[in-house]
N, C-alpha and C. Protein backbone atom coordinates (compact mmCIF):
# COMPACT_ATOMS: atom_id res chain seq x y z
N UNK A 1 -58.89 -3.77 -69.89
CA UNK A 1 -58.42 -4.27 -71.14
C UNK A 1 -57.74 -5.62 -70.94
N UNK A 2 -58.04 -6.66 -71.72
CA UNK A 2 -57.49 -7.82 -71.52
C UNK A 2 -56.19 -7.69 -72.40
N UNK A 3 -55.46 -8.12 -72.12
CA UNK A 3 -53.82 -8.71 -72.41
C UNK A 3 -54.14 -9.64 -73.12
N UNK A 4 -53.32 -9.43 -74.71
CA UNK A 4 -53.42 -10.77 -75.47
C UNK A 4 -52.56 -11.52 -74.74
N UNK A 5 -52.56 -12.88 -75.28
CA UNK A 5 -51.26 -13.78 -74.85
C UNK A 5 -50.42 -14.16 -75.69
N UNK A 6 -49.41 -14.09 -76.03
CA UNK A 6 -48.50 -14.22 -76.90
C UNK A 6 -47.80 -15.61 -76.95
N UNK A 7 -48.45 -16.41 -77.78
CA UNK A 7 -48.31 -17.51 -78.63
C UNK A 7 -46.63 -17.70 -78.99
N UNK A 8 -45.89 -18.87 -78.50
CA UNK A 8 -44.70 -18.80 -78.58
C UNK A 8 -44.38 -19.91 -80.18
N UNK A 9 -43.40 -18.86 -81.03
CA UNK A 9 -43.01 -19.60 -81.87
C UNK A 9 -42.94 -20.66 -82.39
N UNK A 10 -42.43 -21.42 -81.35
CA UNK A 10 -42.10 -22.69 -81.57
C UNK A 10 -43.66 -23.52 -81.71
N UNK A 11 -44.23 -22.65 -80.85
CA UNK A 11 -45.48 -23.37 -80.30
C UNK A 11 -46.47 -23.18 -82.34
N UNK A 12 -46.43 -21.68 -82.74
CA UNK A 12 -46.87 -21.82 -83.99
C UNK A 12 -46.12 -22.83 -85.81
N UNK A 13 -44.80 -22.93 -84.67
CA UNK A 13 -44.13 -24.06 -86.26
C UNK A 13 -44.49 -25.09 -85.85
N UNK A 14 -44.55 -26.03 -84.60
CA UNK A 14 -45.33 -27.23 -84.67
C UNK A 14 -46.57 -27.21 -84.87
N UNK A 15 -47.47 -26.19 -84.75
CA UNK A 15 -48.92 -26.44 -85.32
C UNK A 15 -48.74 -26.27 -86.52
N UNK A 16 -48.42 -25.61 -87.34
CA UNK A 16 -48.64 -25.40 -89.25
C UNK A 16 -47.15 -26.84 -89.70
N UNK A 17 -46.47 -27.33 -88.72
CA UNK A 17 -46.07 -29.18 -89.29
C UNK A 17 -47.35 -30.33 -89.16
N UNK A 18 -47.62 -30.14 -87.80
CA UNK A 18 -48.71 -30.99 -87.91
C UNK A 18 -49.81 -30.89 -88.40
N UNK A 19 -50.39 -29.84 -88.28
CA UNK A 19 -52.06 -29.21 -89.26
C UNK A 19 -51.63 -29.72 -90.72
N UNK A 20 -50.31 -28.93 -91.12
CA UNK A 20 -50.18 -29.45 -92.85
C UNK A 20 -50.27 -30.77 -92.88
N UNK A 21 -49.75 -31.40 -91.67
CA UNK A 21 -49.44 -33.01 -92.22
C UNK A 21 -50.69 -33.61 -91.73
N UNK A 22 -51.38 -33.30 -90.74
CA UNK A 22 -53.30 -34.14 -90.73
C UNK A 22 -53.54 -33.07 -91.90
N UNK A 23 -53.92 -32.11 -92.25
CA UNK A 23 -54.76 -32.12 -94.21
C UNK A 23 -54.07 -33.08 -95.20
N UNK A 24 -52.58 -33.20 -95.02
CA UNK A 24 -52.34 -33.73 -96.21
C UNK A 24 -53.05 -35.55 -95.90
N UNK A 25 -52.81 -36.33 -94.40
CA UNK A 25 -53.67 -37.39 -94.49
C UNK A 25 -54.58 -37.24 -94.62
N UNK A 26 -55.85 -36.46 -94.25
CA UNK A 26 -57.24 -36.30 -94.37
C UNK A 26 -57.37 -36.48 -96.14
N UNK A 27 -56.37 -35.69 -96.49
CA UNK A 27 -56.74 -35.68 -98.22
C UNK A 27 -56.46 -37.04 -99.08
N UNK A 28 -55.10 -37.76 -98.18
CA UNK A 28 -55.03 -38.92 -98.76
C UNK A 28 -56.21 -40.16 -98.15
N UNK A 29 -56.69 -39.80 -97.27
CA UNK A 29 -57.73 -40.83 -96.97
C UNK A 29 -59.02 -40.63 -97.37
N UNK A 30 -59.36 -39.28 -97.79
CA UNK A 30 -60.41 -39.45 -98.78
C UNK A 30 -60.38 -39.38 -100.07
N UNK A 31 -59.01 -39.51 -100.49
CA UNK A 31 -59.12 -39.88 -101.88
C UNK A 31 -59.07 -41.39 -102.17
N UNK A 32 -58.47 -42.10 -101.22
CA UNK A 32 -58.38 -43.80 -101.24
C UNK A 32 -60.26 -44.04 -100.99
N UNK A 33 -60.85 -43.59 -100.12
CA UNK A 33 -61.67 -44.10 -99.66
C UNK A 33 -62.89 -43.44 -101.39
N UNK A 34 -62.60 -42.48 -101.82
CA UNK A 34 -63.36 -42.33 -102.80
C UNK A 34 -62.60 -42.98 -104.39
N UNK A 35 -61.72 -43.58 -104.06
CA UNK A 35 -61.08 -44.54 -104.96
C UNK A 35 -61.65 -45.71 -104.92
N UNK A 36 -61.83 -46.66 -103.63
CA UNK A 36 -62.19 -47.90 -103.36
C UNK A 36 -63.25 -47.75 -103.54
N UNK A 37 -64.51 -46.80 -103.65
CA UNK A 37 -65.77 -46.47 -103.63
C UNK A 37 -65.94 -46.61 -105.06
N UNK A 38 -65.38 -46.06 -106.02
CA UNK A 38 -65.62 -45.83 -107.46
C UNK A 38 -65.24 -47.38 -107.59
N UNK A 39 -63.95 -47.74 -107.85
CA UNK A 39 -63.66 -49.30 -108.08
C UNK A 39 -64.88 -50.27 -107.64
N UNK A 40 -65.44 -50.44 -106.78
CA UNK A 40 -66.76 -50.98 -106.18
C UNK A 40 -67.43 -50.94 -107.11
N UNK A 41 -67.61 -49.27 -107.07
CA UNK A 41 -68.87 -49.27 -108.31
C UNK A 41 -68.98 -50.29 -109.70
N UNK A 42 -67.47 -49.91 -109.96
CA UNK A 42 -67.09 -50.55 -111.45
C UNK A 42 -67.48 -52.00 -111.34
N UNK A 43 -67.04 -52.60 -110.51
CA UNK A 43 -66.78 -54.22 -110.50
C UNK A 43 -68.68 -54.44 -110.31
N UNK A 44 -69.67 -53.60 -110.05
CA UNK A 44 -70.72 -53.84 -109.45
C UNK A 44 -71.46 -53.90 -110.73
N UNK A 45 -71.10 -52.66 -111.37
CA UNK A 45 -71.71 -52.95 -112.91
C UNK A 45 -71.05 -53.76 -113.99
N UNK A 46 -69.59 -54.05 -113.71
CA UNK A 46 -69.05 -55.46 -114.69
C UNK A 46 -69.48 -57.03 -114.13
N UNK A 47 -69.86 -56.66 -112.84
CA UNK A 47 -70.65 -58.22 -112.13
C UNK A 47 -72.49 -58.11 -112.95
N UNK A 48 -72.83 -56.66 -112.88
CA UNK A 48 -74.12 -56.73 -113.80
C UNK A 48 -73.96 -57.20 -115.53
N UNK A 49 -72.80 -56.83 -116.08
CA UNK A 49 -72.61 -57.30 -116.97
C UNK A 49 -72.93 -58.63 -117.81
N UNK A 50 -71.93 -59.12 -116.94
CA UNK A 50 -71.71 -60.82 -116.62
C UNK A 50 -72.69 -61.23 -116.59
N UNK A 51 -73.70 -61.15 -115.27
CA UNK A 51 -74.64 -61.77 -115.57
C UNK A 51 -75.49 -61.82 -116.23
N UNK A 52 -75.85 -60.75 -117.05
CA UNK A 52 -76.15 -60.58 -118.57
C UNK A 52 -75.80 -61.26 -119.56
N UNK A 53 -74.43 -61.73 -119.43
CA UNK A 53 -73.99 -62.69 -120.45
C UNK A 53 -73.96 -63.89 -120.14
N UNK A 54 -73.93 -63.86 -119.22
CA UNK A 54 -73.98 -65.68 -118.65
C UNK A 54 -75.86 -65.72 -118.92
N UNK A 55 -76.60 -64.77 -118.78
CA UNK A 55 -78.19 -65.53 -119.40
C UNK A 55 -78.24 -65.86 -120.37
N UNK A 56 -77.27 -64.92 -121.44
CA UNK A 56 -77.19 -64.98 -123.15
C UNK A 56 -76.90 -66.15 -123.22
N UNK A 57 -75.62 -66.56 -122.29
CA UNK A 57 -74.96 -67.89 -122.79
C UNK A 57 -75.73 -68.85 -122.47
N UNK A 58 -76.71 -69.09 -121.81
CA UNK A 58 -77.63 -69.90 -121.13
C UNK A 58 -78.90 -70.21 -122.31
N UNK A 59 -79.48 -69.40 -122.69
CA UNK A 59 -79.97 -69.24 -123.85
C UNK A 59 -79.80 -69.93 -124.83
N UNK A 60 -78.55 -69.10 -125.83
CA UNK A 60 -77.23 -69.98 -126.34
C UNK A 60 -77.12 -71.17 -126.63
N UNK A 61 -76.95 -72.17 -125.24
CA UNK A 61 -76.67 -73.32 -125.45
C UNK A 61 -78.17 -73.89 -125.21
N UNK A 62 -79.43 -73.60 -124.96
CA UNK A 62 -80.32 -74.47 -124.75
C UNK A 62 -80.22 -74.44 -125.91
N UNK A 63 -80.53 -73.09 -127.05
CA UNK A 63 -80.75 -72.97 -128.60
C UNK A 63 -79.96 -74.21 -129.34
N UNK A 64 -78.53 -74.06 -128.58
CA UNK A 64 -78.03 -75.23 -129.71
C UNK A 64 -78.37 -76.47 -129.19
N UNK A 65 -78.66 -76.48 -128.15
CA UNK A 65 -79.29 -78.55 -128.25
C UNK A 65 -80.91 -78.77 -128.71
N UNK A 66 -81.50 -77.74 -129.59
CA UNK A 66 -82.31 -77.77 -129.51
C UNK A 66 -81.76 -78.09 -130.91
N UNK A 67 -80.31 -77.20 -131.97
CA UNK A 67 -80.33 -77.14 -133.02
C UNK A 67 -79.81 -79.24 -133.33
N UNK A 68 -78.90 -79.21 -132.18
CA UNK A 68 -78.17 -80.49 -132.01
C UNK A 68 -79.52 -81.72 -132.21
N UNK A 69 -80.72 -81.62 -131.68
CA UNK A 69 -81.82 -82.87 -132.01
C UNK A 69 -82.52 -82.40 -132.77
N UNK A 70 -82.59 -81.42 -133.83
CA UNK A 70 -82.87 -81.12 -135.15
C UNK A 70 -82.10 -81.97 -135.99
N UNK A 71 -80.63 -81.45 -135.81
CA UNK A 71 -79.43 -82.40 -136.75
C UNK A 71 -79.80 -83.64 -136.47
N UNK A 72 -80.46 -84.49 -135.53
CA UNK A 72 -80.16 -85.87 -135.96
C UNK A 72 -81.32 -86.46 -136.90
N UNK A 73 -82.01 -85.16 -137.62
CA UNK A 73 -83.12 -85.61 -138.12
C UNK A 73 -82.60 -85.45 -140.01
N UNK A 74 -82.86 -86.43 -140.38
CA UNK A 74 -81.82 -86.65 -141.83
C UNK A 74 -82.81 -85.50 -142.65
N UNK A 75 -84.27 -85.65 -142.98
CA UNK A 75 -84.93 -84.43 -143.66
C UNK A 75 -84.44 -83.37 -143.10
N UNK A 76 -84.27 -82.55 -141.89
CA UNK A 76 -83.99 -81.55 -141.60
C UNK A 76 -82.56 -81.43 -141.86
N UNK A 77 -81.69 -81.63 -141.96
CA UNK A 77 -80.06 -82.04 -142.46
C UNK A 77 -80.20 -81.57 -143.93
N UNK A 78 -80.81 -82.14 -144.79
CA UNK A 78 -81.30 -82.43 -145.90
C UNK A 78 -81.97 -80.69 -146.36
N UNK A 79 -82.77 -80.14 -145.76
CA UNK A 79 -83.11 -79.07 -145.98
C UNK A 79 -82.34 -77.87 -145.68
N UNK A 80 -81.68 -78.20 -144.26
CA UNK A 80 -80.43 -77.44 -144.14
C UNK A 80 -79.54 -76.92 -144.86
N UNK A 81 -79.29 -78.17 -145.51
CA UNK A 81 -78.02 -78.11 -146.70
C UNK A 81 -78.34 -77.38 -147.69
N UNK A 82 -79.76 -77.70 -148.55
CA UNK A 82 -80.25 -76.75 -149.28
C UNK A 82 -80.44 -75.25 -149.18
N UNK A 83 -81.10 -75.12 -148.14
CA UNK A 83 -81.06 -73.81 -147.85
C UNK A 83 -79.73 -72.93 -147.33
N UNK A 84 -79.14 -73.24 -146.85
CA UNK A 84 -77.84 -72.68 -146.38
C UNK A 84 -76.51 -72.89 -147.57
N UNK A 85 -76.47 -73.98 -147.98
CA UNK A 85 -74.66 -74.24 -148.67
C UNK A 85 -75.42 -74.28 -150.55
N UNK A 86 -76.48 -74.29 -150.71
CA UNK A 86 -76.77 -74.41 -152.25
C UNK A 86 -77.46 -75.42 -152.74
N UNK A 87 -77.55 -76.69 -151.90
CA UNK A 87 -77.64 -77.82 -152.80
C UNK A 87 -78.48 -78.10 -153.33
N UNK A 88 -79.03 -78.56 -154.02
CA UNK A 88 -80.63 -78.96 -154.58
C UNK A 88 -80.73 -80.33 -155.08
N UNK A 89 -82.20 -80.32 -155.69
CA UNK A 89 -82.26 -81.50 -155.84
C UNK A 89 -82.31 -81.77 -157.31
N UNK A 90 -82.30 -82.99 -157.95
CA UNK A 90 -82.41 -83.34 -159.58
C UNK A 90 -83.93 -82.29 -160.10
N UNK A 91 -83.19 -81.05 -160.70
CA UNK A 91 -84.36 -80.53 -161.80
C UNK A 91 -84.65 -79.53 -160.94
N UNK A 92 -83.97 -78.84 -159.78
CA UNK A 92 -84.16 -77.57 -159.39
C UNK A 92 -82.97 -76.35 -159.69
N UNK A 93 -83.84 -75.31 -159.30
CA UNK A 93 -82.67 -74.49 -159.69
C UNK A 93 -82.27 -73.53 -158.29
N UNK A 94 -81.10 -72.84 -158.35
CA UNK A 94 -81.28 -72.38 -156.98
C UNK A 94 -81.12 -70.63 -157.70
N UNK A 95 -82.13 -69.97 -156.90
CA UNK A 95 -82.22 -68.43 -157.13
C UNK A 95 -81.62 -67.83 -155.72
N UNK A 96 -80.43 -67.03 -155.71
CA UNK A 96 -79.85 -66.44 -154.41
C UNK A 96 -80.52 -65.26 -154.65
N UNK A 97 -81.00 -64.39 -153.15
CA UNK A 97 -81.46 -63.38 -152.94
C UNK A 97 -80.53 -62.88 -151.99
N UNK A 98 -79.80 -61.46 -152.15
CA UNK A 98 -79.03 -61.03 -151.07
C UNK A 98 -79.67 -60.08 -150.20
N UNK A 99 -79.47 -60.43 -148.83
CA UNK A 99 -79.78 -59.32 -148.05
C UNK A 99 -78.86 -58.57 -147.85
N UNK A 100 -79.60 -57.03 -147.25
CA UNK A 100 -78.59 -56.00 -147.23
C UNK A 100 -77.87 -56.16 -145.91
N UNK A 101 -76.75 -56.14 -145.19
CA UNK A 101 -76.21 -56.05 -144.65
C UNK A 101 -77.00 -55.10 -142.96
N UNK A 102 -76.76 -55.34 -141.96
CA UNK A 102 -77.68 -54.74 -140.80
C UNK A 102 -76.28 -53.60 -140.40
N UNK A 103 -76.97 -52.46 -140.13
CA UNK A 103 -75.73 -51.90 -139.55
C UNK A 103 -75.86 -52.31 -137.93
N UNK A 104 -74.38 -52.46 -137.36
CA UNK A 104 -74.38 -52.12 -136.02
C UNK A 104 -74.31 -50.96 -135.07
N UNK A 105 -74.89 -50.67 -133.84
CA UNK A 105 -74.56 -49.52 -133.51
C UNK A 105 -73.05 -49.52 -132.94
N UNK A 106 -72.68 -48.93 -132.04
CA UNK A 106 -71.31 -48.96 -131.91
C UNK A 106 -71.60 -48.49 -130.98
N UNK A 107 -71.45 -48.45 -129.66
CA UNK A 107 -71.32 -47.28 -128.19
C UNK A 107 -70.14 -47.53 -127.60
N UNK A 108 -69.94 -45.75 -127.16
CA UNK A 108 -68.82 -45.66 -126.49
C UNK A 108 -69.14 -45.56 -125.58
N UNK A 109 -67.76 -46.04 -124.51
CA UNK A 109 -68.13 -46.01 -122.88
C UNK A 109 -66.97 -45.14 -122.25
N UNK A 110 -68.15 -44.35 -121.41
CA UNK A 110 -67.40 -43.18 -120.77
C UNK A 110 -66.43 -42.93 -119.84
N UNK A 111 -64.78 -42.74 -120.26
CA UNK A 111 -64.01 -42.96 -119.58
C UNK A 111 -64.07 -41.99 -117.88
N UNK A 112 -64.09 -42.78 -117.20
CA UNK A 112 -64.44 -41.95 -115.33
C UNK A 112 -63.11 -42.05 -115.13
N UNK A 113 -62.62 -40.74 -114.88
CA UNK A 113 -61.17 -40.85 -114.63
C UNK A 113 -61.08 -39.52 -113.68
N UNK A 114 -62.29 -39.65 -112.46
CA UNK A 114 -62.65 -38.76 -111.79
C UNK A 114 -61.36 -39.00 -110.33
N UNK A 115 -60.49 -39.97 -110.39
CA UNK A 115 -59.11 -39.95 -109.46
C UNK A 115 -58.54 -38.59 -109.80
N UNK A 116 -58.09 -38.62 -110.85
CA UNK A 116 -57.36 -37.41 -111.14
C UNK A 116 -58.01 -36.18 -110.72
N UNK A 117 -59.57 -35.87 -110.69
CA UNK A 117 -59.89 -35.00 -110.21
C UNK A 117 -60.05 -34.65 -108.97
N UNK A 118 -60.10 -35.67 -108.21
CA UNK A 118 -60.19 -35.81 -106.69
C UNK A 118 -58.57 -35.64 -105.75
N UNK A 119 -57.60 -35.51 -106.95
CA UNK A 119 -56.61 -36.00 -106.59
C UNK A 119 -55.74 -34.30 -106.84
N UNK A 120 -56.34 -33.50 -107.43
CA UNK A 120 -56.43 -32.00 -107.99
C UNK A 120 -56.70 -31.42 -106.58
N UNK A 121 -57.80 -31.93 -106.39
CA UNK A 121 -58.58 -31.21 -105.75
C UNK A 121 -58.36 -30.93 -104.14
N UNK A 122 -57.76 -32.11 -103.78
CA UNK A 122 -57.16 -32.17 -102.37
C UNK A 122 -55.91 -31.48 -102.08
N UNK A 123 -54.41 -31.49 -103.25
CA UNK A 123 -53.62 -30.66 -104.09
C UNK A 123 -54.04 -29.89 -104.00
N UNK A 124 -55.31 -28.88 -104.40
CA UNK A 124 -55.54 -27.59 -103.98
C UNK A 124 -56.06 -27.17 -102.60
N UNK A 125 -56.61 -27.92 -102.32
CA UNK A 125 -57.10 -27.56 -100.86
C UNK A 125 -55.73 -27.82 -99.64
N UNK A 126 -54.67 -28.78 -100.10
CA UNK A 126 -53.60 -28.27 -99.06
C UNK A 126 -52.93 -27.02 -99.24
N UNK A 127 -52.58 -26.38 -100.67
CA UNK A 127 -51.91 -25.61 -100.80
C UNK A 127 -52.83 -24.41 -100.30
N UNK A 128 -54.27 -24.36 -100.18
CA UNK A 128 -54.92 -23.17 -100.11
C UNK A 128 -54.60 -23.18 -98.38
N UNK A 129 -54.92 -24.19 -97.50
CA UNK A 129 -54.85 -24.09 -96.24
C UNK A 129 -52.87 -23.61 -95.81
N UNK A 130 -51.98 -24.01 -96.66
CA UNK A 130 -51.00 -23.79 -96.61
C UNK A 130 -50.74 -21.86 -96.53
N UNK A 131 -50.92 -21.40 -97.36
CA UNK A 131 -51.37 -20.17 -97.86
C UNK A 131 -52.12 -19.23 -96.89
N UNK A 132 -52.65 -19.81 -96.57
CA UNK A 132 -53.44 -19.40 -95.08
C UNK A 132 -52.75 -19.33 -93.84
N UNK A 133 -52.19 -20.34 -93.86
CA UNK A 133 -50.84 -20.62 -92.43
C UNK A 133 -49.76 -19.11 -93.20
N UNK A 134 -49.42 -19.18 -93.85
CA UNK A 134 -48.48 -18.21 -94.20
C UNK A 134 -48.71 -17.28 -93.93
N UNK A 135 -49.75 -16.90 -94.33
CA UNK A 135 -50.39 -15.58 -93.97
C UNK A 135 -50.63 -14.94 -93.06
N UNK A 136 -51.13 -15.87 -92.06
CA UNK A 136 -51.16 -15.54 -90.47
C UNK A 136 -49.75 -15.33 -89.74
């Protein structure tokens, strides 16, 4: 029959100080590291954004120098005015037609507030390994 060996006290309170205290870093370093990971993400699709809008704006301004050497053309000025602000000419009449209004859509964007869950979750997994040390 083998002889257990009997594990000295002291020897089991410094393992359940240090074990608790590497889970509790393990938990804080993968919650930073799945923090900096999500943030990444974000900035990756607000950099996709951007450049979405910087084409719009690109667009944009060719449109208006295109509208800008229209304007220096006095008939087109001239028709402008008519059509847009009312004006007419001797012996016309002006008939307004209203359009109906376009609806917009509206989208919501989905708040990721998956820290807090990651941040639960490690919170539970020390207290469960804690629980475990006790027990033994």
């Amino acid at each position: 029959m083998a002889a257990k060996k009997k594990i000295p006290k002291a020897s089991k309170h410094r393992l359940m100080i240090f074990g608790t205290l590497s889970i509790i870093l393990m938990g804080y370093f993968l919650f930073t590291l799945i923090n900096y990971t999500m943030n990444i993400s974000k900035l990756k699709e607000e950099q996709k954004q951007l450049k979405q809008e910087l084409t719009e704006l690109k667009d944009d301004a060719e449109d208006l120098s295109t509208v800008i050497q229209k304007l220096k053309d006095p008939d087109y000025v001239a028709r402008y005015a008519r059509e847009n602000y009312l004006y007419s000419k001797n012996g016309e009449y002006i008939i307004k037609i209203e359009e109906k209004p376009e609806k917009k859509e509206t989208t919501k964007k989905a708040n990721n507030n998956y820290q807090y869950y990651i941040g639960g979750s490690v919170i539970c997994m020390v207290g469960i390994f804690l629980y475990i040390l006790k027990r033994k």
